[in-house]
Protein backbone atom coordinates (compact mmCIF):
# COMPACT_ATOMS: atom_id res chain seq x y z
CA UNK A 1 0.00 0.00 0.00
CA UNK A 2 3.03 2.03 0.92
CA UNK A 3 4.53 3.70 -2.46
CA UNK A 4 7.96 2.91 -3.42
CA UNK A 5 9.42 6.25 -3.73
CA UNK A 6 8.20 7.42 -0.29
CA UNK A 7 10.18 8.42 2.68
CA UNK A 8 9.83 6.83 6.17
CA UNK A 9 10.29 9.15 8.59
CA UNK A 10 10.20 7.75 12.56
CA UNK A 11 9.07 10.37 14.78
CA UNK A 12 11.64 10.33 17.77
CA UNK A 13 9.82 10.76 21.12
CA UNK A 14 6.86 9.87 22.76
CA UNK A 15 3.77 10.61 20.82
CA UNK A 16 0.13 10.61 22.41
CA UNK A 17 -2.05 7.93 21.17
CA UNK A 18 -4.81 9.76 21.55
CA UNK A 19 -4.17 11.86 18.81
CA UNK A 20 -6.48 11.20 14.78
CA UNK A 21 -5.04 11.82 11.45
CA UNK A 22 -5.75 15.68 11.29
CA UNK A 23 -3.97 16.24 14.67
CA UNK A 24 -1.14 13.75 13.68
CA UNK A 25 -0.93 16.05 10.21
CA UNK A 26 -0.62 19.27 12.20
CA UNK A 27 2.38 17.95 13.87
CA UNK A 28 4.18 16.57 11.20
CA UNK A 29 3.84 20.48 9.67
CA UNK A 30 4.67 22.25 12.78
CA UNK A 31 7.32 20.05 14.39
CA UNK A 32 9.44 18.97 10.85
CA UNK A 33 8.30 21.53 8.51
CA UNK A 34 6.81 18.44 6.04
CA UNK A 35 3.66 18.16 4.26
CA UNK A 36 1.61 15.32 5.48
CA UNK A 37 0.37 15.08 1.68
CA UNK A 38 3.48 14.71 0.31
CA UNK A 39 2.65 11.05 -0.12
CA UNK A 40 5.43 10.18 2.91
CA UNK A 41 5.13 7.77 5.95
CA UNK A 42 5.38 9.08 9.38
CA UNK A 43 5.26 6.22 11.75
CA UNK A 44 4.71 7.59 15.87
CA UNK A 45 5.22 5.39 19.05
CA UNK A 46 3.03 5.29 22.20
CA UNK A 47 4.66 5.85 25.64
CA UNK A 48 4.02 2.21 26.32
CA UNK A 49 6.11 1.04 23.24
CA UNK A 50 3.30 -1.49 22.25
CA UNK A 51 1.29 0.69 20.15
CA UNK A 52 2.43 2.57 16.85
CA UNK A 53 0.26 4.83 14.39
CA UNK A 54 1.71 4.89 10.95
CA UNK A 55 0.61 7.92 8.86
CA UNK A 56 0.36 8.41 4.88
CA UNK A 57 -1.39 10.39 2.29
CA UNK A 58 -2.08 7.87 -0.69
CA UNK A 59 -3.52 9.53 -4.16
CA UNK A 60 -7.14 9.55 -2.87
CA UNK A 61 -7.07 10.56 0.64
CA UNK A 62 -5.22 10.41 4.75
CA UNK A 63 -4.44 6.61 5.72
CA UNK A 64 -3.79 5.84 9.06
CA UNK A 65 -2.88 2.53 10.44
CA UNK A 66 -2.55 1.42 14.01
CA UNK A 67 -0.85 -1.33 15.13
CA UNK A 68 -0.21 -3.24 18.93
CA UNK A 69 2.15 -5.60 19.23
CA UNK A 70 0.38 -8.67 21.72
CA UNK A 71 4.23 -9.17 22.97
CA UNK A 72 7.23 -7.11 23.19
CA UNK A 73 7.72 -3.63 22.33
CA UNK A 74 8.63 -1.74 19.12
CA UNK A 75 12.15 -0.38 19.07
CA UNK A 76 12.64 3.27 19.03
CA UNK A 77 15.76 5.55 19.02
CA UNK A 78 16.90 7.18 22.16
CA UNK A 79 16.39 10.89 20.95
CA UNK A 80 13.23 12.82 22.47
CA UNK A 81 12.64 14.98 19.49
CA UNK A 82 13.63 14.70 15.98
CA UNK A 83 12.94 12.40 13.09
CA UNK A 84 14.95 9.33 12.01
CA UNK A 85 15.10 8.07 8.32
CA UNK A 86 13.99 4.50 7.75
CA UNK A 87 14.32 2.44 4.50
CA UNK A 88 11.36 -0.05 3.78
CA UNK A 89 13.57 -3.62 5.18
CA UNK A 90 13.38 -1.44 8.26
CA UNK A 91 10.00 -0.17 8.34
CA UNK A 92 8.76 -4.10 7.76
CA UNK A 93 11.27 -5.45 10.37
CA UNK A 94 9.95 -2.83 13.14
CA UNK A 95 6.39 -3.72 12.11
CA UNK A 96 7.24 -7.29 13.22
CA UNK A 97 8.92 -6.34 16.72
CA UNK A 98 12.19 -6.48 15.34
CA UNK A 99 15.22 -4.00 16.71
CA UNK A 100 15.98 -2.80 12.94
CA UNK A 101 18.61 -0.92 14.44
CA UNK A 102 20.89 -3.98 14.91
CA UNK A 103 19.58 -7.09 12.37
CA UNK A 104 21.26 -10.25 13.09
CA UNK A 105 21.89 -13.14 10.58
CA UNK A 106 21.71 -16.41 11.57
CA UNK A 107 23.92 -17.36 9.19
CA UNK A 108 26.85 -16.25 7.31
CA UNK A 109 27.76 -17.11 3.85
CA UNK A 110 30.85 -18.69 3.38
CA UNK A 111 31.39 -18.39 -0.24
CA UNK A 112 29.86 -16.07 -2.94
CA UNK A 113 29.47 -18.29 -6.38
């Protein structure tokens, strides 16, 4: 659903869960100077760490998607304000509970053919 050419921004901080789309828009404006039409994903994390809202503007209108992980939390940088730059493997491994800071194999090739 995401386009390919967006940007994944992850809003450093705590954000209040409370918040809808139109509020979430405002801050995006405000506190980063983007457009929340610009077609970009802005994900935001709960102060419990269990809950994230992800928020886009596809070609017909706002999208936003909520998501609560039933078991561990999502991983989020250290920095109280800011945003953080995500590519999509990361976007897709935080959506799973993942720390996509620090991906592990759990293997190592030995040989490239």
């Amino acid at each position: 659903m995401i386009p390919p050419n967006a940007q994944i921004w992850l809003v450093a901080g705590v954000t209040d869960m409370r918040r809808g789309y139109a509020s979430l828009s405002g801050l995006v404006q405000t506190s980063f100077d983007k457009s929340p039409l610009s077609g970009n994903v802005f994900l935001f994390r709960g102060r419990q760490a269990d809950l994230i809202k992800i928020l886009w503007h596809d070609s017909e209108g706002m999208c936003l998607l909520i998501k609560r992980l039933d078991h561990g939390k999502f991983v989020w940088p250290q920095a109280t304000s800011g945003a953080v730059s995500l590519t999509r493997a990361q976007l897709s491994m935080l959506c799973e509970g993942i720390d996509w800071r620090h991906p592990v194999r759990t293997w190592q090739p030995l040989m490239a053919i």
